[in-house]
N, C-alpha and C. Protein backbone atom coordinates (compact mmCIF):
# COMPACT_ATOMS: atom_id res chain seq x y z
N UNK A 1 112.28 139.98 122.91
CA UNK A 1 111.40 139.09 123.62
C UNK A 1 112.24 138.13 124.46
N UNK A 2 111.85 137.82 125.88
CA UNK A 2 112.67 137.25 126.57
C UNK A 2 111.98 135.72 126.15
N UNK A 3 113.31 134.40 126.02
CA UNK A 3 113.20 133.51 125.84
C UNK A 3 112.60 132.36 127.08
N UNK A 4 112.50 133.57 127.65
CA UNK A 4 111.52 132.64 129.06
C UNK A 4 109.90 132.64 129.15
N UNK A 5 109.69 133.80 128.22
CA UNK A 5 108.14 133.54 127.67
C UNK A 5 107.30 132.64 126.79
N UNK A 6 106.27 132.48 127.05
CA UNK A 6 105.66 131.02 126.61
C UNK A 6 104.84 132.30 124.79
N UNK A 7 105.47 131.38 123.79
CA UNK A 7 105.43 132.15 122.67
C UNK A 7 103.85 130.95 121.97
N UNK A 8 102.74 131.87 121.86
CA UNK A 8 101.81 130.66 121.12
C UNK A 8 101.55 131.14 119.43
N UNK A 9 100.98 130.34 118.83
CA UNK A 9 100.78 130.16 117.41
C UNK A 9 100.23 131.34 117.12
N UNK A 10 99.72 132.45 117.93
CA UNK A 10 99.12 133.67 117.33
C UNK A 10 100.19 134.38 117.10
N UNK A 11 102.11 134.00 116.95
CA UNK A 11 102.57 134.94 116.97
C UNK A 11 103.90 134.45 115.66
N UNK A 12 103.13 133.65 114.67
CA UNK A 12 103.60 133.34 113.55
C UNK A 12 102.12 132.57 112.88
N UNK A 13 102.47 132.27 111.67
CA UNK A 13 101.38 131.44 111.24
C UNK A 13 102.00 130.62 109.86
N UNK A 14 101.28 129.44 110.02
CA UNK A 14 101.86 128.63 108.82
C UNK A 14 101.17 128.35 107.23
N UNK A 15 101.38 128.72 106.20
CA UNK A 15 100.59 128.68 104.82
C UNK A 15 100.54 127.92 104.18
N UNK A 16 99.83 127.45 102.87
CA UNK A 16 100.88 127.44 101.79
C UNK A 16 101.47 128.59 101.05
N UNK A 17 102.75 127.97 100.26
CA UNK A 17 103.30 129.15 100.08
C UNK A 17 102.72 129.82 98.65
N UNK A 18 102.68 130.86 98.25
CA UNK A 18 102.25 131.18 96.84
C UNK A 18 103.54 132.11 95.85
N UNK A 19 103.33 132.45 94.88
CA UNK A 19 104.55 132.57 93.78
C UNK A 19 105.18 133.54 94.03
N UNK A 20 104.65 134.26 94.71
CA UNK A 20 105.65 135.73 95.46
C UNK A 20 106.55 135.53 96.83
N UNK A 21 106.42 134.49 97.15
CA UNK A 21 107.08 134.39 98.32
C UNK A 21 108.56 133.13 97.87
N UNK A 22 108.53 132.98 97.15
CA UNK A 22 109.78 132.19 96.15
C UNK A 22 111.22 132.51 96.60
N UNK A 23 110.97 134.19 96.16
CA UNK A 23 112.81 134.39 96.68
C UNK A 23 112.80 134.85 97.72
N UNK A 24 112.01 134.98 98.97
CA UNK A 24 112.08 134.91 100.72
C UNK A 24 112.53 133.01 100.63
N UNK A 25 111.86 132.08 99.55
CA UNK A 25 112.27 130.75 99.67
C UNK A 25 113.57 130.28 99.35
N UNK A 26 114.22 130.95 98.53
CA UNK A 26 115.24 130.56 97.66
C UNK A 26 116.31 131.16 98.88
N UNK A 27 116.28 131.76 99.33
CA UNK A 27 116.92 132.74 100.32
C UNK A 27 117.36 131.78 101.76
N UNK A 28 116.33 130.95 101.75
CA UNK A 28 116.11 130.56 103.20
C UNK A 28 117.06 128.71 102.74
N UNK A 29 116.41 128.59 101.69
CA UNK A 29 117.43 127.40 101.11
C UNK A 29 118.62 127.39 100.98
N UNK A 30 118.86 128.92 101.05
CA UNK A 30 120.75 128.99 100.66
C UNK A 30 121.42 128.76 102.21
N UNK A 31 120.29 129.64 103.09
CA UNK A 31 120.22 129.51 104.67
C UNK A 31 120.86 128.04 104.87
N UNK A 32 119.79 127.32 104.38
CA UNK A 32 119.64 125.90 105.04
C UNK A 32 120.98 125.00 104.39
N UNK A 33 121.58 125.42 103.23
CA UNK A 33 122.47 124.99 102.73
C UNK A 33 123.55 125.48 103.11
N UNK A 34 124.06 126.56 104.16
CA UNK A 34 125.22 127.18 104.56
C UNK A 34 125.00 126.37 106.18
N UNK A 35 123.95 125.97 106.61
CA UNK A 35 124.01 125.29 107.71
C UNK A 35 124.11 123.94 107.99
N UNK A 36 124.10 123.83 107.02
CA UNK A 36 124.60 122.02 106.68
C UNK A 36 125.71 121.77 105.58
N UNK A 37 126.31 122.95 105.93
CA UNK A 37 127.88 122.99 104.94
C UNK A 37 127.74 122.38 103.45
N UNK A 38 126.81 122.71 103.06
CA UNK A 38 126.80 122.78 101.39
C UNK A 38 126.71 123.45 100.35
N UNK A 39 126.66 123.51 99.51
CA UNK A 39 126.41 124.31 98.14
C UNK A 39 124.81 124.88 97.98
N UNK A 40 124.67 125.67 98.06
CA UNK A 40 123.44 126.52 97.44
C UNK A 40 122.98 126.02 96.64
N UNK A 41 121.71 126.25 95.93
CA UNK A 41 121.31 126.74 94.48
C UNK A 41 122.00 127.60 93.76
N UNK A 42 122.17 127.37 92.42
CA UNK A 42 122.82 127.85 91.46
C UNK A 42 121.89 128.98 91.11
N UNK A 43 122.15 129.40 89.99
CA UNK A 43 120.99 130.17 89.64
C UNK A 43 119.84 129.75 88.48
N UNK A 44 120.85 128.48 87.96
CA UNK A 44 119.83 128.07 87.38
C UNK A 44 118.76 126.71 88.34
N UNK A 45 119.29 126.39 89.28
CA UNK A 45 118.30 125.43 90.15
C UNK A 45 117.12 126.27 91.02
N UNK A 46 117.90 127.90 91.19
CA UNK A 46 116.69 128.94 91.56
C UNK A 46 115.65 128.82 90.50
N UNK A 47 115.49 128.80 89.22
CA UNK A 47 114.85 128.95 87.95
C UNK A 47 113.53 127.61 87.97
N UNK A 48 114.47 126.80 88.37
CA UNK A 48 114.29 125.07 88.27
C UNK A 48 113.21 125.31 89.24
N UNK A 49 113.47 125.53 90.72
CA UNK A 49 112.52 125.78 92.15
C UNK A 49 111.23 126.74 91.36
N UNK A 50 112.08 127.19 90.79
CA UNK A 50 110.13 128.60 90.65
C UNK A 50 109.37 128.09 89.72
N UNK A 51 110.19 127.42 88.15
CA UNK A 51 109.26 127.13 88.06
C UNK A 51 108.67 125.67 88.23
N UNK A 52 108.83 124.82 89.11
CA UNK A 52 108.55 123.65 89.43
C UNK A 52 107.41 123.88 90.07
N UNK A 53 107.57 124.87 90.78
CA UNK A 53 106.34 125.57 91.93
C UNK A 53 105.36 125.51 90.88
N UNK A 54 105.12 126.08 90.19
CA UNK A 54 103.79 125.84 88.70
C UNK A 54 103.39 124.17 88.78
N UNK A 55 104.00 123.44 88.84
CA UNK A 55 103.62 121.83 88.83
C UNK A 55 103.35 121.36 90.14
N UNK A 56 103.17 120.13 89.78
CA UNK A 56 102.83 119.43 91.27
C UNK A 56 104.08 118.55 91.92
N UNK A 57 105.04 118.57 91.64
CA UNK A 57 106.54 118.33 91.75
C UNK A 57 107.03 118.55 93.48
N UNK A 58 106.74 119.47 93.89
CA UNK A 58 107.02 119.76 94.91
C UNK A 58 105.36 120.33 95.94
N UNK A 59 105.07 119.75 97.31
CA UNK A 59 104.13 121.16 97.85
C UNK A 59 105.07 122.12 98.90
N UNK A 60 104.78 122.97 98.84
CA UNK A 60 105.32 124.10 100.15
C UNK A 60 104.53 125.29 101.01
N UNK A 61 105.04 124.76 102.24
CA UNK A 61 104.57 125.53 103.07
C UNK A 61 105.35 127.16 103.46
N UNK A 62 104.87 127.51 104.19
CA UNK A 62 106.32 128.84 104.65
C UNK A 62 105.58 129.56 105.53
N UNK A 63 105.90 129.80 107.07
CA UNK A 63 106.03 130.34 108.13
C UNK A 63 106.05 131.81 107.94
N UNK A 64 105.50 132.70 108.29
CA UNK A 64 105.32 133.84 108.31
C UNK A 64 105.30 134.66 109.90
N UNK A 65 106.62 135.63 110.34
CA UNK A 65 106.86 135.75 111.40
C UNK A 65 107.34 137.21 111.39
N UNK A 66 106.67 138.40 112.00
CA UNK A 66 107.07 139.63 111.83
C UNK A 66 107.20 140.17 110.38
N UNK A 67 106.17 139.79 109.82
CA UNK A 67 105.54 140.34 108.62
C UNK A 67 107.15 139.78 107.51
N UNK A 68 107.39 138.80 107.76
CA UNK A 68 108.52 138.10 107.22
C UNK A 68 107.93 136.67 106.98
N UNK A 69 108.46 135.99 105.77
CA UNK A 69 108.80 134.58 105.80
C UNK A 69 110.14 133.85 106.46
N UNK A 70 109.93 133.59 107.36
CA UNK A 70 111.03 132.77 108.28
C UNK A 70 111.36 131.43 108.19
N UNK A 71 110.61 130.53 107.87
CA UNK A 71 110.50 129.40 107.08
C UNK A 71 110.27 128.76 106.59
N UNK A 72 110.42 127.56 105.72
CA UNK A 72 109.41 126.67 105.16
C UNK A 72 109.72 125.15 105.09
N UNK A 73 108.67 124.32 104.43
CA UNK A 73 108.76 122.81 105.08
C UNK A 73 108.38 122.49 103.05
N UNK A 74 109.00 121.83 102.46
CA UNK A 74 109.34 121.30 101.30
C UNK A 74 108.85 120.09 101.45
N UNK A 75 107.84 119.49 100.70
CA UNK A 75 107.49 118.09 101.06
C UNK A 75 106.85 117.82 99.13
N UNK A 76 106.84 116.33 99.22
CA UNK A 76 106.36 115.59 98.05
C UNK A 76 105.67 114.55 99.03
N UNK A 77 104.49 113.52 97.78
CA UNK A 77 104.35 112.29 98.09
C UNK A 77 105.29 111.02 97.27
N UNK A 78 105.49 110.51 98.16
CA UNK A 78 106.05 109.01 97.39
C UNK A 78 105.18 107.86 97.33
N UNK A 79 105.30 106.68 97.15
CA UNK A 79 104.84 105.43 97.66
C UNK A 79 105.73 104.87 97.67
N UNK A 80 105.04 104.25 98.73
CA UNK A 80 105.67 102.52 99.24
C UNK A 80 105.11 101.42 98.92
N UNK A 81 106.15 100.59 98.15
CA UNK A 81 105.59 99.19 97.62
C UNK A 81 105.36 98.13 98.63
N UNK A 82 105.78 98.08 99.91
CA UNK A 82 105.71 97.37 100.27
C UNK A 82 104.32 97.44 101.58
N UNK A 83 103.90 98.75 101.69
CA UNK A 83 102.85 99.05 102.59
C UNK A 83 101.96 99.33 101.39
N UNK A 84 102.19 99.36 100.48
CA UNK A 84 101.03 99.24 98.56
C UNK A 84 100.09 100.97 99.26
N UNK A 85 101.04 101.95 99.65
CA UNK A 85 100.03 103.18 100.33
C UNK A 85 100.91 104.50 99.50
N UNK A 86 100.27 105.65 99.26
CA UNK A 86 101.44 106.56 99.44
C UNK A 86 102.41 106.66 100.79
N UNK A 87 103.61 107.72 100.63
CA UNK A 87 104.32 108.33 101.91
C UNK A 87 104.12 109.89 101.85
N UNK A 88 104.39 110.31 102.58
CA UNK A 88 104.46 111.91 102.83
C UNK A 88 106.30 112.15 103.02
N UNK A 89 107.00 112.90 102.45
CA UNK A 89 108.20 112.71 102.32
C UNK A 89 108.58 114.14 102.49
N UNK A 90 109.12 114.59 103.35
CA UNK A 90 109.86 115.69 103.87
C UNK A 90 111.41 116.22 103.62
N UNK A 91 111.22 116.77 102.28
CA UNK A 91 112.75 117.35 101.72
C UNK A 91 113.69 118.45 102.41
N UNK A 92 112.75 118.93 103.01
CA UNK A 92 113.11 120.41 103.84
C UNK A 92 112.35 120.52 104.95
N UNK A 93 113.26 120.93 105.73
CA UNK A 93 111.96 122.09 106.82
C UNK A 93 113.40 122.81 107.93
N UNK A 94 113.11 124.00 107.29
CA UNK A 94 114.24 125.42 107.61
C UNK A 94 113.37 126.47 108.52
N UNK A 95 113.96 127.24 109.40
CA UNK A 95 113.78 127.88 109.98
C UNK A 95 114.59 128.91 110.53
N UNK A 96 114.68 129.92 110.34
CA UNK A 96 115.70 131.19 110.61
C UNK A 96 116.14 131.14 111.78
N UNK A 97 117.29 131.16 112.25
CA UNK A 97 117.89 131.07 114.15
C UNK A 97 117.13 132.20 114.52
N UNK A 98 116.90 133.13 114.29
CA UNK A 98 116.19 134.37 115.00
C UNK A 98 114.97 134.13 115.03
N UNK A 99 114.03 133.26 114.74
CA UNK A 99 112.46 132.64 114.82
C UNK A 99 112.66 131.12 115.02
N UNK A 100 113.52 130.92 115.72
CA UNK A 100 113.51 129.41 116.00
C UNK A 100 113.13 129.60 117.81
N UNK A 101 112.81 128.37 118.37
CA UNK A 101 111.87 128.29 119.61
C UNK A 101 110.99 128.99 120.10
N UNK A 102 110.06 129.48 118.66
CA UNK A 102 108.75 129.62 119.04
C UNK A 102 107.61 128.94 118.23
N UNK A 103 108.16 127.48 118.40
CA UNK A 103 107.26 126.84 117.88
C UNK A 103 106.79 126.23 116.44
N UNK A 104 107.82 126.84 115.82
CA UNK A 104 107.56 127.30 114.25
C UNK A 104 107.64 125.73 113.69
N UNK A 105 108.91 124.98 114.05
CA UNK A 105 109.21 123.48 113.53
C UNK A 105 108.38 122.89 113.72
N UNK A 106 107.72 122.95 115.30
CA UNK A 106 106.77 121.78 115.75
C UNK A 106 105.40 122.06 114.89
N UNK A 107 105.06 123.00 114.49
CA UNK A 107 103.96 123.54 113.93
C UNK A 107 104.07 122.76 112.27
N UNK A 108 105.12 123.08 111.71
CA UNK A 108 105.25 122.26 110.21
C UNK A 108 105.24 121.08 110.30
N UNK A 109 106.02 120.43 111.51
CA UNK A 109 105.17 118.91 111.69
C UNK A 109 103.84 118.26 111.74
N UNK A 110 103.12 118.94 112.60
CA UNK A 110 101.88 118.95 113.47
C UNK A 110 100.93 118.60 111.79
N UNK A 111 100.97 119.50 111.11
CA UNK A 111 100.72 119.65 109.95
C UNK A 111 100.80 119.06 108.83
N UNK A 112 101.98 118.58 108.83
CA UNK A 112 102.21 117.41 107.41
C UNK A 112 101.87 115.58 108.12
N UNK A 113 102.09 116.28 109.97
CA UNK A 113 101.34 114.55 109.97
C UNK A 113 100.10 114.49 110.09
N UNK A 114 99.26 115.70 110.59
CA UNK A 114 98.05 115.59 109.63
C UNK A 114 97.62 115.23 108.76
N UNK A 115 98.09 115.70 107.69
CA UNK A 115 97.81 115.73 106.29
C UNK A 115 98.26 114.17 105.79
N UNK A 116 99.48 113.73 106.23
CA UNK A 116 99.78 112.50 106.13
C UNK A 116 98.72 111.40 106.74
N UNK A 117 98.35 111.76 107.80
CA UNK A 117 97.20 110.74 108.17
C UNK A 117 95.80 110.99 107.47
N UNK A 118 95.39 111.93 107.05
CA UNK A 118 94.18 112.71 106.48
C UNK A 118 94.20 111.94 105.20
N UNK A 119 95.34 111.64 104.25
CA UNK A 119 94.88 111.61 103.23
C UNK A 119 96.12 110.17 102.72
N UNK A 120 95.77 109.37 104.06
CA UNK A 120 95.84 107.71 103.89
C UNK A 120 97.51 107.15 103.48
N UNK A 121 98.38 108.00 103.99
CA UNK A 121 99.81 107.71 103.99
C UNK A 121 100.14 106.40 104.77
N UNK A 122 100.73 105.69 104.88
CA UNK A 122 101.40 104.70 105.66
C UNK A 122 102.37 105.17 106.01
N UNK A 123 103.52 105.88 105.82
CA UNK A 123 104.24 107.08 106.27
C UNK A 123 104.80 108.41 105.76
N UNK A 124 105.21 108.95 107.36
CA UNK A 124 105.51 110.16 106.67
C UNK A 124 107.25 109.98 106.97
N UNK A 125 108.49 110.51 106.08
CA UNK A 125 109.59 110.28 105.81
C UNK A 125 110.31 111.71 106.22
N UNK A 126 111.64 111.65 106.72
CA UNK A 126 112.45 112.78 106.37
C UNK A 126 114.11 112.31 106.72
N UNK A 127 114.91 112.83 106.49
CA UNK A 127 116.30 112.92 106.72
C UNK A 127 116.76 113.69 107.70
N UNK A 128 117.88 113.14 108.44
CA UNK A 128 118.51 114.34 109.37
C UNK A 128 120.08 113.56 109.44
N UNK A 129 120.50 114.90 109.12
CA UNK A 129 122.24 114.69 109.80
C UNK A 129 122.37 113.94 110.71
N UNK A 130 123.71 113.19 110.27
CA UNK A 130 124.01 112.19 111.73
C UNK A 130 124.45 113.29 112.61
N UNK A 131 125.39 114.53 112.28
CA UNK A 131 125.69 115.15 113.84
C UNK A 131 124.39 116.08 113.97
N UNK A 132 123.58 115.72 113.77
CA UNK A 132 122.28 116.89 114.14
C UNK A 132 121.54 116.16 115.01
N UNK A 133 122.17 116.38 116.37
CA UNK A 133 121.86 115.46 117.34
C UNK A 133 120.34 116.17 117.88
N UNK A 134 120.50 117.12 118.36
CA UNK A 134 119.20 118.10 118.71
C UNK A 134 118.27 117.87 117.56
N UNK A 135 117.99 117.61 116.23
CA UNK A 135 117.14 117.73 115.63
C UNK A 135 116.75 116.01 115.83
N UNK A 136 117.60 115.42 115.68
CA UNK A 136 117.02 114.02 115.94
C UNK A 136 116.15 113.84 117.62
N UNK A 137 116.69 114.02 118.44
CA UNK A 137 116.02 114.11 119.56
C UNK A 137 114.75 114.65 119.69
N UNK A 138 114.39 116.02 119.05
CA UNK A 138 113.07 116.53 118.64
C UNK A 138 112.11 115.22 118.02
N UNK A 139 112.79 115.06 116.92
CA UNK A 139 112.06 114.33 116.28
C UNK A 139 111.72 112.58 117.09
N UNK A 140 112.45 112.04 117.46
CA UNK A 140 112.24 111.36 118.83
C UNK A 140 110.74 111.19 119.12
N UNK A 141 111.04 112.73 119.98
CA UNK A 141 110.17 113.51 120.87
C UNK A 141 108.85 113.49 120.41
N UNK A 142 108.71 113.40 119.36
CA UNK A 142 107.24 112.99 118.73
C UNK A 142 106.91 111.65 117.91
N UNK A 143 108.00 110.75 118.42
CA UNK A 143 107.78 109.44 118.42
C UNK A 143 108.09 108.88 117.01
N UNK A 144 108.96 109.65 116.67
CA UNK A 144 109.77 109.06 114.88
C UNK A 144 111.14 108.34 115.37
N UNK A 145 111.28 107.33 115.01
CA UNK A 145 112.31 106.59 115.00
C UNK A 145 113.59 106.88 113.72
N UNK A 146 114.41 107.19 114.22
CA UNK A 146 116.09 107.58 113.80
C UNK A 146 117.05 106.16 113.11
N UNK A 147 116.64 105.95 112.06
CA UNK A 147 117.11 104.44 111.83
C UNK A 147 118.28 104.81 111.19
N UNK A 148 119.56 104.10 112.13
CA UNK A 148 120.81 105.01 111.46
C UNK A 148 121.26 104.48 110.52
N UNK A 149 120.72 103.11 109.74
CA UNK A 149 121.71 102.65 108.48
C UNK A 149 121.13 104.02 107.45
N UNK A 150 120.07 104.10 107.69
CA UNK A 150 119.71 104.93 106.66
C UNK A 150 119.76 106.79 106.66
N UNK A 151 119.54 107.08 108.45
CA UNK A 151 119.07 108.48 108.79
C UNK A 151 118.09 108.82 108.25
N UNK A 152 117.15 108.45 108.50
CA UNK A 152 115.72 108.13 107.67
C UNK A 152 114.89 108.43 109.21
N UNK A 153 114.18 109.86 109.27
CA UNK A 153 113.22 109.66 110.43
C UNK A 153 111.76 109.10 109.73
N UNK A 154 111.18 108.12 110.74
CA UNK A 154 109.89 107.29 110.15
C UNK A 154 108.71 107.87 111.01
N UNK A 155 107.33 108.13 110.86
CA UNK A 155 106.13 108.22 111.71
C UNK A 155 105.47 107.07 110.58
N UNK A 156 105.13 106.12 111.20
CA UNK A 156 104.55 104.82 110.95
C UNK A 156 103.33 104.39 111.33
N UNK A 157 102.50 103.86 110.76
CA UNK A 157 101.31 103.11 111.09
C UNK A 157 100.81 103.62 112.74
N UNK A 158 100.75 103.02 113.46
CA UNK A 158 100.03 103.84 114.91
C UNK A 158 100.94 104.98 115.48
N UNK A 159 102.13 104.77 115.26
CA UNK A 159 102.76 105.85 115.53
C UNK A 159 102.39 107.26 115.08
N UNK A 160 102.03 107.02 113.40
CA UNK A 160 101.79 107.94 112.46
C UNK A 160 100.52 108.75 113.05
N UNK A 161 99.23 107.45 113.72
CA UNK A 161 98.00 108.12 114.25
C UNK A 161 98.04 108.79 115.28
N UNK A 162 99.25 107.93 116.55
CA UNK A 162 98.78 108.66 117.70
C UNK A 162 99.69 110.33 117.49
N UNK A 163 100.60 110.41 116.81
CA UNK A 163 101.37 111.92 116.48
C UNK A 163 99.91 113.04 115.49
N UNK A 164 99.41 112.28 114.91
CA UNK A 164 98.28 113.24 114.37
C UNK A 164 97.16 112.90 115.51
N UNK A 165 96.98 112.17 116.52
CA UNK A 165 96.09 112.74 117.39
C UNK A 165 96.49 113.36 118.28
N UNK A 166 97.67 114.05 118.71
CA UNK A 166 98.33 114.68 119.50
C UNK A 166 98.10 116.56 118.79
N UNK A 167 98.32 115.99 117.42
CA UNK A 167 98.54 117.53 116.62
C UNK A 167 97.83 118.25 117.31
């Protein structure tokens, strides 16, 4: 597929994920951990991931692209004491280089700041590498602020609304 074509949402789709799709997950984590120069899952933190998935510990999504899982977006809620609200808190969100710019990231966003505004967050949270300059800029791009003492991307109070009225 030439990268000059305009690729729309009929040509992946986003879920939640269910218990068979685990080690396409575990797979994509080792992904995401060889691309940010770290250590994998062990095999017993694979064990830990599946069965955590049984609890409410973690929610997950996962991208489905050429009859493949290509990626997924790892999220919990937190709260904040000082906005007295939950947060929506973003542990992950991976995506395979061979299904990346068609949309797939912006789509797991679109989605959790939904859901973050839907169900009364004061914010939604995530992390990004200081040299992950392109991913910070994205995120920018939909109006999250990059606060570098922390590397903490924020969607906040109107910010938080006008990005879920954009979704």
């Amino acid at each position: 597929m030439s990268k000059h074509l305009l690729v729309t949402a009929d040509d992946f789709g986003i879920r939640a994920a269910r218990a068979d799709d685990l080690p396409a997950v575990v797979g994509l984590v080792r992904a995401l951990a060889e691309f940010e120069k770290l250590t994998g899952p062990d095999a017993e933190a694979e064990a830990r991931l599946m069965a955590d998935f049984q609890t409410d510990r973690y929610r997950l999504l996962v991208a489905d692209h050429d009859a493949r899982v290509v990626g997924y977006a790892l999220y919990f809620m937190t709260y904040s004491t000082f906005l007295a609200r939950p947060s929506l808190y973003l542990e992950d969100l991976f995506v395979l280089p061979d299904a990346r710019r068609l949309g797939i990231g912006t789509a797991f966003l679109k989605r959790l700041i939904e859901q973050a505004a839907a169900t009364g967050c004061g914010r939604f949270e995530w992390t990004v590498l200081d040299w992950n300059e392109s991913a910070q800029a994205f995120y920018r791009s939909l109006g999250a602020e990059v606060l570098p003492e922390w590397r903490i991307c924020r969607l906040e109070g109107d910010k938080l609304l006008a990005a879920a009225r954009k979704a």
